[in-house]
N, C-alpha and C. Protein backbone atom coordinates (compact mmCIF):
# COMPACT_ATOMS: atom_id res chain seq x y z
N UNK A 1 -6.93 26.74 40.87
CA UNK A 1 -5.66 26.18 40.46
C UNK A 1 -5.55 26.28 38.93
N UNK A 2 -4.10 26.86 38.61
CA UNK A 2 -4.27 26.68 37.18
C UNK A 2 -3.46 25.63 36.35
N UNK A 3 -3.85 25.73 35.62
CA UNK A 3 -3.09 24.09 34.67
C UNK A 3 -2.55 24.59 33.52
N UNK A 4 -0.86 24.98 33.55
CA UNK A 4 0.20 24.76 32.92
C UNK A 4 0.02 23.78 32.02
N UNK A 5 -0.02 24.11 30.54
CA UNK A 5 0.91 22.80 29.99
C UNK A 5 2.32 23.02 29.94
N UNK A 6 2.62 21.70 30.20
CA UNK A 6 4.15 21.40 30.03
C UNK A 6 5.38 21.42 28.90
N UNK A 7 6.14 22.20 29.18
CA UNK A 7 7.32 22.32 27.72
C UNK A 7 7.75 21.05 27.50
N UNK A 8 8.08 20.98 26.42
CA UNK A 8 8.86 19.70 25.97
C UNK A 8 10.18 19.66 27.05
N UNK A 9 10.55 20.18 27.17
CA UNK A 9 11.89 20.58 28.59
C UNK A 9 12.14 19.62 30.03
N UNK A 10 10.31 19.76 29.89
CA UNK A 10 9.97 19.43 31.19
C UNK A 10 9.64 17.87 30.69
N UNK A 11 9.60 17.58 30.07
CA UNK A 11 8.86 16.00 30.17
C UNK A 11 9.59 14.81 30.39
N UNK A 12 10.69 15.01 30.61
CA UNK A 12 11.71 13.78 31.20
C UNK A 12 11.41 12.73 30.06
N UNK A 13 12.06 12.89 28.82
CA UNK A 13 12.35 12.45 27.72
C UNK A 13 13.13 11.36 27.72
N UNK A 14 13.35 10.18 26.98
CA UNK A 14 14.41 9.29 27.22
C UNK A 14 15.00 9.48 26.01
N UNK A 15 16.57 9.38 26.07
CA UNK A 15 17.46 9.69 24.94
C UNK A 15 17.46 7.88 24.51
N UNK A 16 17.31 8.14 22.33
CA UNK A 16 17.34 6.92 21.95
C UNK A 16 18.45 5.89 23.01
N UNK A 17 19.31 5.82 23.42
CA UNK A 17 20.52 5.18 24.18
C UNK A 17 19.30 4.68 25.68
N UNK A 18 18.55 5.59 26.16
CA UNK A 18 17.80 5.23 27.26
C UNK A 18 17.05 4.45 26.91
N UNK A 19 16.17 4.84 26.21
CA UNK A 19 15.11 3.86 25.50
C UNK A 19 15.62 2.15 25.27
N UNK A 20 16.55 2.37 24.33
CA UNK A 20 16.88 0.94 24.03
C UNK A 20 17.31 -0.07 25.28
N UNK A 21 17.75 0.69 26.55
CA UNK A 21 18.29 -0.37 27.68
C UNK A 21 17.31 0.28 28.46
N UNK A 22 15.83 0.60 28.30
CA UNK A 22 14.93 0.76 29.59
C UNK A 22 14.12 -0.63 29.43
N UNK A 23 13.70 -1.36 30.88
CA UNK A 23 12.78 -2.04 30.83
C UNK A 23 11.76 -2.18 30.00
N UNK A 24 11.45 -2.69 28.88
CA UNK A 24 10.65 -2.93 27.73
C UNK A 24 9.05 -3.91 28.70
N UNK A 25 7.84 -3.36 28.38
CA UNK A 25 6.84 -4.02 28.40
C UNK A 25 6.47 -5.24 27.85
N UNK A 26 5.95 -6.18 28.14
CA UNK A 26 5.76 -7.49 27.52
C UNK A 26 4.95 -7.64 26.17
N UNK A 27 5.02 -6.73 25.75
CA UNK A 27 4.36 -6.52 24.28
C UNK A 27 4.89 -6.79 23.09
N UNK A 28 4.46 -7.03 22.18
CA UNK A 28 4.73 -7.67 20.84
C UNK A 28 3.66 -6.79 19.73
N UNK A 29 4.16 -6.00 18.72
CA UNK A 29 2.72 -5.50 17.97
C UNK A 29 3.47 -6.39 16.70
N UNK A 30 2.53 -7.12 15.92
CA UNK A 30 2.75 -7.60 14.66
C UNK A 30 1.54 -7.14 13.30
N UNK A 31 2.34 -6.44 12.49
CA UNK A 31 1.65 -5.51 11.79
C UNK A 31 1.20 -6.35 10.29
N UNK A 32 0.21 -6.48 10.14
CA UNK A 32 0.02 -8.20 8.98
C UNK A 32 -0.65 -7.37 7.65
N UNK A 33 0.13 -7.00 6.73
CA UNK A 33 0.05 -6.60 5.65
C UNK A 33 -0.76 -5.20 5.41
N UNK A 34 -0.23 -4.07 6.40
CA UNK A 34 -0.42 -2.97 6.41
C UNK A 34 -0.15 -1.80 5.21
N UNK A 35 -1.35 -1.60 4.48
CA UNK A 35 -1.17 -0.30 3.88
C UNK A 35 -0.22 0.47 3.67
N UNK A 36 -0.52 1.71 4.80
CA UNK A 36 -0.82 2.74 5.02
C UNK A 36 0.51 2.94 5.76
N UNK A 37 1.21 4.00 4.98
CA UNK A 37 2.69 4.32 5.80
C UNK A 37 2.55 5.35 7.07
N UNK A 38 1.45 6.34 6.80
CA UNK A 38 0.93 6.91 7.99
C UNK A 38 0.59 5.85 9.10
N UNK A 39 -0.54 5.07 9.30
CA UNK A 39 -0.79 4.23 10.27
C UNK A 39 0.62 3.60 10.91
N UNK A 40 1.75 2.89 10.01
CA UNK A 40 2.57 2.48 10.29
C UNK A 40 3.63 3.16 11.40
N UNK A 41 3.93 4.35 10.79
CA UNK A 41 4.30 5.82 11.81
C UNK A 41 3.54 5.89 13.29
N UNK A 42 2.56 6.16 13.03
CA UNK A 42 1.64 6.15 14.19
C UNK A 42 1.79 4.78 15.00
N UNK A 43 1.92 3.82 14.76
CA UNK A 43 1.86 2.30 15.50
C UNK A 43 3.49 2.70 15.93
N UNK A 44 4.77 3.19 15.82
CA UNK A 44 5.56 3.29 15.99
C UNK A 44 5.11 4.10 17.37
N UNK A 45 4.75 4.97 16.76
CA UNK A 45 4.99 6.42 18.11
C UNK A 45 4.04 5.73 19.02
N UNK A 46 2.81 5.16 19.31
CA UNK A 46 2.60 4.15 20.02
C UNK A 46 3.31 2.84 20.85
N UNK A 47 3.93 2.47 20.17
CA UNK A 47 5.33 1.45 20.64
C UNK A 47 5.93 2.54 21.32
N UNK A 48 6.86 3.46 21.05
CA UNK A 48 7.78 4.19 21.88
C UNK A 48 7.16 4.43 22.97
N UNK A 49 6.10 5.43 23.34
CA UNK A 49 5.32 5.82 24.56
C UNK A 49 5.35 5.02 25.32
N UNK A 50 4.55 3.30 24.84
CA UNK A 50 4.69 2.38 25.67
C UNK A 50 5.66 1.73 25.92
N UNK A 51 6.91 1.63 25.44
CA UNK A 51 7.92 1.01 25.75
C UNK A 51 7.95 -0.62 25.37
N UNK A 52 7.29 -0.78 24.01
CA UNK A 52 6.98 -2.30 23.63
C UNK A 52 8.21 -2.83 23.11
N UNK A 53 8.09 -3.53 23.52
CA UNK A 53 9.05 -5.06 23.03
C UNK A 53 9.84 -4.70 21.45
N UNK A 54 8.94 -4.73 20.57
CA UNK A 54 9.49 -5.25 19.22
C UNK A 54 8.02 -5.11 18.26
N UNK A 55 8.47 -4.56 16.94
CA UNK A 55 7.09 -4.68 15.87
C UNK A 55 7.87 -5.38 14.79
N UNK A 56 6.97 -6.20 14.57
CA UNK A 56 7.26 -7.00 13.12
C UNK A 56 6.22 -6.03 11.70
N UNK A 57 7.23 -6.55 11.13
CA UNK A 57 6.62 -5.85 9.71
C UNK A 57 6.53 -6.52 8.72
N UNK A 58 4.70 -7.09 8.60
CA UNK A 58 4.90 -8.41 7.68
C UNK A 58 3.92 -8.14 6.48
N UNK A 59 4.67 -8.93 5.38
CA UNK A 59 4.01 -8.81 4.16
C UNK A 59 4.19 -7.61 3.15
N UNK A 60 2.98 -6.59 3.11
CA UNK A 60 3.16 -5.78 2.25
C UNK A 60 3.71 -4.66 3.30
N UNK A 61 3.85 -4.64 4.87
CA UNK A 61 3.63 -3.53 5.07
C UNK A 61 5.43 -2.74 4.95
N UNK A 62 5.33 -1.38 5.22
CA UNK A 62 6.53 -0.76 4.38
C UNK A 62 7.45 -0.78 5.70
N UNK A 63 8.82 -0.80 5.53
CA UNK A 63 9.32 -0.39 6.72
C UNK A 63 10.71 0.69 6.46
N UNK A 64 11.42 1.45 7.06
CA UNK A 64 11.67 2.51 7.77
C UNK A 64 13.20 2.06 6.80
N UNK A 65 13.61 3.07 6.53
CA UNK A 65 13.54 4.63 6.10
C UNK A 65 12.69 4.73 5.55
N UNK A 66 11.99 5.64 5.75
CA UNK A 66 10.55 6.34 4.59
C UNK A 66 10.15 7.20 5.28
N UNK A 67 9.87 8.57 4.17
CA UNK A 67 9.48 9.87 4.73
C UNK A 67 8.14 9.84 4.99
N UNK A 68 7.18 9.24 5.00
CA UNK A 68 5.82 8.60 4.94
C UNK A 68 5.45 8.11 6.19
N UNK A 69 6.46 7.11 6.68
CA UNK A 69 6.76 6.52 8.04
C UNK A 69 7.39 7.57 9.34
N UNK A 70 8.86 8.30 8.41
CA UNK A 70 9.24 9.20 9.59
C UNK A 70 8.14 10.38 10.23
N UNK A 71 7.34 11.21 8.97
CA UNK A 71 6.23 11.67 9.45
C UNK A 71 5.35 11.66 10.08
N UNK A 72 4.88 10.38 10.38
CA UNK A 72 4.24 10.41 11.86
C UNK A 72 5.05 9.76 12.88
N UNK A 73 5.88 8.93 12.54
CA UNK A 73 6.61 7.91 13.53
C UNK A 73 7.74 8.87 14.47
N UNK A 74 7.99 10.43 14.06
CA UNK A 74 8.78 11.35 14.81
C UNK A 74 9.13 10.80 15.51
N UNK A 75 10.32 9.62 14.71
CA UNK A 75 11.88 9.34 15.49
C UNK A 75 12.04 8.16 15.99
N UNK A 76 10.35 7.73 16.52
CA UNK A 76 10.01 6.47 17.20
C UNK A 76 10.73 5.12 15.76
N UNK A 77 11.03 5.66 14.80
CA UNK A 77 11.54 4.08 14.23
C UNK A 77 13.18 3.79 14.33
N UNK A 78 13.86 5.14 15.57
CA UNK A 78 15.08 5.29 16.06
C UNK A 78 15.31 4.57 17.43
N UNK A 79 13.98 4.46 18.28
CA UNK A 79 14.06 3.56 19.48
C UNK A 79 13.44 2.36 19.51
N UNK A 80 12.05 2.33 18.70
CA UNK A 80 11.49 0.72 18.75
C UNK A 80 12.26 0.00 18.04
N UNK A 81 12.71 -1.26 18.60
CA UNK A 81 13.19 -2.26 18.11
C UNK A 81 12.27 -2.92 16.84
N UNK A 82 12.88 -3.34 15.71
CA UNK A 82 11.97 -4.02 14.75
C UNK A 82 12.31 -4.94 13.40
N UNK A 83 11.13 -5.59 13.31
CA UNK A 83 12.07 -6.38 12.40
C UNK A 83 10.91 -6.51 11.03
N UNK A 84 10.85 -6.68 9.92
CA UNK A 84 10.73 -7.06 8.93
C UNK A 84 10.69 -8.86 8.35
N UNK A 85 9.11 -9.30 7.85
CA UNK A 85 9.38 -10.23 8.06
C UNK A 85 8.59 -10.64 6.59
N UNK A 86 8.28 -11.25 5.58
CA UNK A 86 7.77 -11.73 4.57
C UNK A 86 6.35 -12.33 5.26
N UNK A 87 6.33 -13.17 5.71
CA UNK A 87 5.14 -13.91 6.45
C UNK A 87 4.88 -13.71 7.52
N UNK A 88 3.43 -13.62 7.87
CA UNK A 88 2.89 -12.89 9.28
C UNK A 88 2.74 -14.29 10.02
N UNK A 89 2.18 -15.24 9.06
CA UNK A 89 2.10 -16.58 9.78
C UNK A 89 3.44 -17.25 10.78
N UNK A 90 4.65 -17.39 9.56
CA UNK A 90 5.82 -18.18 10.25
C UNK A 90 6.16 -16.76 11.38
N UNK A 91 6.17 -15.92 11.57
CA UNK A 91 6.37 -14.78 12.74
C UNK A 91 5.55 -15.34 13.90
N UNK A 92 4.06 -15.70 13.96
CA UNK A 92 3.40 -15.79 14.60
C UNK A 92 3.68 -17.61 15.38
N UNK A 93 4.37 -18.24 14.64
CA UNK A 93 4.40 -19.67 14.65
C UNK A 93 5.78 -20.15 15.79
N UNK A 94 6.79 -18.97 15.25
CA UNK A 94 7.83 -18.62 15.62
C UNK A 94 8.03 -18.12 17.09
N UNK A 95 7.11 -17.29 17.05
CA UNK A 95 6.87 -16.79 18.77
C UNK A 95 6.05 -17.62 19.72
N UNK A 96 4.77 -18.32 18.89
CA UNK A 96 4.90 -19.44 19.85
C UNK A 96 5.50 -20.71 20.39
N UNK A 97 6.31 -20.99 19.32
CA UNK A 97 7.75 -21.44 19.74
C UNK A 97 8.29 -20.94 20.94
N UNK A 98 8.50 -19.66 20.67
CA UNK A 98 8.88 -19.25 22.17
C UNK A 98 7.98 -19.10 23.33
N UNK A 99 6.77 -19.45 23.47
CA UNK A 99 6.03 -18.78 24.91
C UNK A 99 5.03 -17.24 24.52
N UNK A 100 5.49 -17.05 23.82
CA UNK A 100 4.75 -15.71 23.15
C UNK A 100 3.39 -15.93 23.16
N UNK A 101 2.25 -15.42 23.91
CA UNK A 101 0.68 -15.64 23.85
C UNK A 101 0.87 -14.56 22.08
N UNK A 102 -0.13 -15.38 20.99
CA UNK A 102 -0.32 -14.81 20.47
C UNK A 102 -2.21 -14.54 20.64
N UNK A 103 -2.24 -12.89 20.31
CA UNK A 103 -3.80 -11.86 20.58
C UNK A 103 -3.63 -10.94 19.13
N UNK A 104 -5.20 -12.27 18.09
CA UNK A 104 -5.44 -11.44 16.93
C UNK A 104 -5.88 -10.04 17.67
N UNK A 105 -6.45 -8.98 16.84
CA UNK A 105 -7.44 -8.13 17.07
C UNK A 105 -8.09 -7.91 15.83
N UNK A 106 -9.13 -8.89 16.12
CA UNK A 106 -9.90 -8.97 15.19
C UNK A 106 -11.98 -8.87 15.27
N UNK A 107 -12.81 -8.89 14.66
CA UNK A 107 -13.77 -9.55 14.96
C UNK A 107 -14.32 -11.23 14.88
N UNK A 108 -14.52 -11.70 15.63
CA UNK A 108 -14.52 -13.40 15.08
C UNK A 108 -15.50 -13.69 16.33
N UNK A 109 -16.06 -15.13 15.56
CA UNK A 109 -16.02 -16.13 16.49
C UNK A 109 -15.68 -16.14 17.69
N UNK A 110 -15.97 -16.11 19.08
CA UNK A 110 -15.70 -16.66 20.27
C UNK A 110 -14.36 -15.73 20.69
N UNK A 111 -14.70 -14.59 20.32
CA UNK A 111 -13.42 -13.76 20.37
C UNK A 111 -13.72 -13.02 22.25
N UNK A 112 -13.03 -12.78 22.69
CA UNK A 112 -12.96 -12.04 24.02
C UNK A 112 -13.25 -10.62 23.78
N UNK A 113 -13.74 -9.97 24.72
CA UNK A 113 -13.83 -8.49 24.34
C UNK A 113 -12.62 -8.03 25.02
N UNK A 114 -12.41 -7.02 24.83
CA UNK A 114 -11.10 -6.44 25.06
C UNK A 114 -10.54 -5.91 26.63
N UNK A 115 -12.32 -5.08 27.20
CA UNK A 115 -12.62 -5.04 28.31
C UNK A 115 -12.90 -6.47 29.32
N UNK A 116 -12.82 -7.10 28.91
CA UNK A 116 -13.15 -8.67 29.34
C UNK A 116 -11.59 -9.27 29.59
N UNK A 117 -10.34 -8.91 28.59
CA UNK A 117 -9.37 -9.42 28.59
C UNK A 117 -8.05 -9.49 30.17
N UNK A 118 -7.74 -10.40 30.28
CA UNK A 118 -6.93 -10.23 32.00
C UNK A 118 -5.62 -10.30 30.77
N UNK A 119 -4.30 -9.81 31.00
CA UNK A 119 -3.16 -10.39 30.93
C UNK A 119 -2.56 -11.24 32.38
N UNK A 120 -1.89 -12.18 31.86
CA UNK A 120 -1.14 -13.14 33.26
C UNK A 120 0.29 -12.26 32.85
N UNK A 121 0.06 -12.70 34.59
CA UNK A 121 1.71 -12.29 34.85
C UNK A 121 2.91 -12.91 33.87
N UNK A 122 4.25 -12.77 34.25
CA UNK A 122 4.72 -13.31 33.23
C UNK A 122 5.07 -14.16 32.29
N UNK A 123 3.92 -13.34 31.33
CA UNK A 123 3.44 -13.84 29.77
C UNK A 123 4.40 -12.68 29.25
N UNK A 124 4.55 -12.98 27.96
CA UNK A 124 4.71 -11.85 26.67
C UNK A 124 3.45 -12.19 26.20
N UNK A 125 3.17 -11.38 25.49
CA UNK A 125 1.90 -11.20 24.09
C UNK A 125 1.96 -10.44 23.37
N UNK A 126 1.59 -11.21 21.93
CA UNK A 126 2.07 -10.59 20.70
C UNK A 126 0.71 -9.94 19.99
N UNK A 127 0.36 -8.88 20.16
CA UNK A 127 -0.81 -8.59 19.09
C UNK A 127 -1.04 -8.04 17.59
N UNK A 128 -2.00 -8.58 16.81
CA UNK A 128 -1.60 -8.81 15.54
C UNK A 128 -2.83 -7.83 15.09
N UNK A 129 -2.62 -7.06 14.34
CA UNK A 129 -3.05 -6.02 13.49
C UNK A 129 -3.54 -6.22 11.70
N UNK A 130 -4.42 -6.00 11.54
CA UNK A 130 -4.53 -6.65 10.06
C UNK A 130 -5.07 -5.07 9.01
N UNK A 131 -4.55 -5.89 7.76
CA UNK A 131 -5.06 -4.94 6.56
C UNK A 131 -5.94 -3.92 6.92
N UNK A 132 -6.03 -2.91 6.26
CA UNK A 132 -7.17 -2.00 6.53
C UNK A 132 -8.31 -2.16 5.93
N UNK A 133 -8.48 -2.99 4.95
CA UNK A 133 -9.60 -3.35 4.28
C UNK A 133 -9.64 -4.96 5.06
N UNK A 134 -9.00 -5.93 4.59
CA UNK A 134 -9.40 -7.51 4.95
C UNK A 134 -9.05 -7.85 6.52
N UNK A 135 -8.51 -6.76 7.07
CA UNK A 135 -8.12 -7.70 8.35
C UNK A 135 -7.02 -7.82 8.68
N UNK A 136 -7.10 -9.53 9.68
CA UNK A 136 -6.15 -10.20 10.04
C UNK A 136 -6.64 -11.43 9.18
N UNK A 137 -5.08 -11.86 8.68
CA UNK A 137 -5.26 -13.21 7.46
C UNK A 137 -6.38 -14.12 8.25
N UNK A 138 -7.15 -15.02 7.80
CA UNK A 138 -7.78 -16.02 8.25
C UNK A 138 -6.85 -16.86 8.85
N UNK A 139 -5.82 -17.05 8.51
CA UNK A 139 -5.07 -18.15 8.68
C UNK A 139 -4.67 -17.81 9.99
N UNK A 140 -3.74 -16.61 10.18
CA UNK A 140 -3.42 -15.89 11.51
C UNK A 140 -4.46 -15.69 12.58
N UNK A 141 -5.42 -15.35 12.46
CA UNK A 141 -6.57 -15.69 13.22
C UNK A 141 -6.55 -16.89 14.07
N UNK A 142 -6.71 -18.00 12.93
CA UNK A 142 -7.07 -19.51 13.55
C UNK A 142 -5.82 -19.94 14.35
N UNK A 143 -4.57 -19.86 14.24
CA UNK A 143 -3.71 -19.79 14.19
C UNK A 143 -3.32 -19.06 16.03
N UNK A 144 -3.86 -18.28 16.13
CA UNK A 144 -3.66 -17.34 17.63
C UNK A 144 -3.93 -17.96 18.70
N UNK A 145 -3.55 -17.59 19.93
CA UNK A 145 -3.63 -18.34 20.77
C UNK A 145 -5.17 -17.98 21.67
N UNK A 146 -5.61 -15.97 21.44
CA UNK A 146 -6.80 -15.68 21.42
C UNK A 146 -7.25 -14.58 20.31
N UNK A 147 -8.57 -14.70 20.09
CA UNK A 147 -8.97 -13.44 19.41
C UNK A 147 -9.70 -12.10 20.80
N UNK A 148 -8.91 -10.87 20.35
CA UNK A 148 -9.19 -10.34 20.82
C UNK A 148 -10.22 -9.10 20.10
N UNK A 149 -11.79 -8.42 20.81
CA UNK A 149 -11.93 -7.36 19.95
C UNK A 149 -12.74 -6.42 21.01
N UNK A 150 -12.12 -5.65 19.85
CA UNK A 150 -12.54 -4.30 20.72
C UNK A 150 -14.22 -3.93 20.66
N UNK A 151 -14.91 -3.34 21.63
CA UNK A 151 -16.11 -3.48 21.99
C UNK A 151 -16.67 -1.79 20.80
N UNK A 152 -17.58 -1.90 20.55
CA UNK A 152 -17.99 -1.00 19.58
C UNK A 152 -19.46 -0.62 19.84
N UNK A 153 -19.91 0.30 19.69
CA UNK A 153 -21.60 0.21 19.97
C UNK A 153 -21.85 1.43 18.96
N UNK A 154 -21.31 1.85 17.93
CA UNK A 154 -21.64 2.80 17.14
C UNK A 154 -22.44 2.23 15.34
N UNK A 155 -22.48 2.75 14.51
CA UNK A 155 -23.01 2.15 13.46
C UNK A 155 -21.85 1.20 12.50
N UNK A 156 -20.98 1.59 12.73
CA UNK A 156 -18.99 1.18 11.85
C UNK A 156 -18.71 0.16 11.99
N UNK A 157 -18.63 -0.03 13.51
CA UNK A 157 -17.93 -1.31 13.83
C UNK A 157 -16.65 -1.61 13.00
N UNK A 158 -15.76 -0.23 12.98
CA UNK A 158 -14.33 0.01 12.37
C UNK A 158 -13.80 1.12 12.67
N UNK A 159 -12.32 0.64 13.47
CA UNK A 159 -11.77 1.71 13.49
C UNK A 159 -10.19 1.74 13.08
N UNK A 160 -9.85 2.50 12.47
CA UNK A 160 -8.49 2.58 12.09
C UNK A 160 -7.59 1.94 12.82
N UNK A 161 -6.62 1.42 12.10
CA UNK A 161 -5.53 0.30 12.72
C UNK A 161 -4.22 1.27 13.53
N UNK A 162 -4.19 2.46 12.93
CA UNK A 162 -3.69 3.22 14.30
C UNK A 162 -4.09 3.19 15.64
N UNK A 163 -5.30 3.73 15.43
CA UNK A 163 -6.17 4.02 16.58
C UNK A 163 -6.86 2.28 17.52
N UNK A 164 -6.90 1.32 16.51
CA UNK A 164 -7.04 0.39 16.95
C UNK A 164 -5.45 -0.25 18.25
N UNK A 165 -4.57 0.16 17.35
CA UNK A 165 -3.25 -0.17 17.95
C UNK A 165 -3.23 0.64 19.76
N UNK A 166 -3.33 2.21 19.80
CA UNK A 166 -3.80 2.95 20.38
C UNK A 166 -4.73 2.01 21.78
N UNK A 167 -5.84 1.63 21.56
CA UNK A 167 -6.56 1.05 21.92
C UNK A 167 -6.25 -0.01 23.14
N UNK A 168 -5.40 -1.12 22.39
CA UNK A 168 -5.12 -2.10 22.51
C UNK A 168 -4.33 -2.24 23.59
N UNK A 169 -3.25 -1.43 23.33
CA UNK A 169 -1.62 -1.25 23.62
C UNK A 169 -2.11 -0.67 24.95
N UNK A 170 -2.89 0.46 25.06
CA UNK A 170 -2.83 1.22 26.37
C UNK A 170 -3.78 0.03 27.42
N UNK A 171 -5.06 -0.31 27.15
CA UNK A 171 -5.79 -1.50 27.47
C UNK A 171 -4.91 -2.46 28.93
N UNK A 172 -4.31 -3.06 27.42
CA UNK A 172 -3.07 -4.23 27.99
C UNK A 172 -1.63 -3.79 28.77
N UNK A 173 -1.29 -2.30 28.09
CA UNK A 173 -0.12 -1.59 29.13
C UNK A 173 -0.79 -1.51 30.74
N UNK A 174 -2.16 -1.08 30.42
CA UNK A 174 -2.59 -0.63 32.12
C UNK A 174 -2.74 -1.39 32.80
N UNK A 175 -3.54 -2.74 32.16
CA UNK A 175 -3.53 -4.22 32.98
C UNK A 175 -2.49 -4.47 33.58
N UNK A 176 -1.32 -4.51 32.69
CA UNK A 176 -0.01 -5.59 33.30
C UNK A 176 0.84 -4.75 34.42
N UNK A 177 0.14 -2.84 34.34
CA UNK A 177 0.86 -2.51 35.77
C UNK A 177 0.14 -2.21 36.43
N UNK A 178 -0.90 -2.95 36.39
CA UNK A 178 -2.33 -3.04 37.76
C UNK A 178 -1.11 -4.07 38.77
């Protein structure tokens, strides 16, 4: 048997108009004083694939228009919904106001491993992404409803907040349509 890859033609694409009124996943990515306008792009085109909820954009991190952002984010900052926010904390404080499970991804304390993690049925959950050097704020941490981290067995014990996002997102997408 041989294995075709597929044209862009073929991939049953959703037009921005589809996207915005398709069933959205119970996801939340909150991006807590992000760098890196590449990573930022990339956490986008991540959101689109999965069909997430909403990204907040807090603190330093940059948000959209930017050729920095459109470059990896190819278009994805045309269908994810998003918002811009000064403080990662009152965002995080805010959604649990609403019911929103908030999930650092961090290393900590009494944190869950990632493979360990169940999502409940309907929950939303918001997961929070930190600096590329410091993290997730301390404060946001304590603050969450869990810490979540990803399992590592190499010498680093770090991996890029793209790829961390990556991680996470698919993890918790596959759970909630088990």
């Amino acid at each position: 048997m041989e294995n075709r890859k597929l044209k862009n033609s073929e991939l049953d694409r959703k037009s921005v108009e589809e996207f915005k009124t398709a069933e959205k996943t119970p996801l939340i990515i909150i991006l807590d004083n992000i760098r890196s306008l590449n990573n930022i792009g990339s956490v986008f085109r991540t959101a689109d694939a999965f069909l997430i909820e909403k990204i907040f954009l807090c603190g330093i991190t940059a948000t959209p228009p930017h050729k920095d952002i459109h470059k990896t984010a190819l278009g994805a900052t045309d269908t994810v919904n998003w918002e811009y926010a000064e403080n990662t904390l009152t965002v995080v404080k805010k959604l649990q106001q609403e019911k929103v499970e908030i999930l650092a991804i961090e290393q900590a304390e009494n944190s869950v491993m990632l493979n360990n993690f169940v999502p409940q049925k309907s929950t939303t959950y918001a997961i929070v992404l930190g600096n590329e050097v410091k993290g997730v704020q301390q404060e946001v941490v304590s603050t969450s409803n869990q810490v979540i981290e990803i399992p590592q067995y190499g010498s680093k014990h770090s991996l890029n907040i793209s790829v961390s996002t990556g991680v996470v997102v698919w993890d918790i997408f596959a759970k909630m349509k088990k």
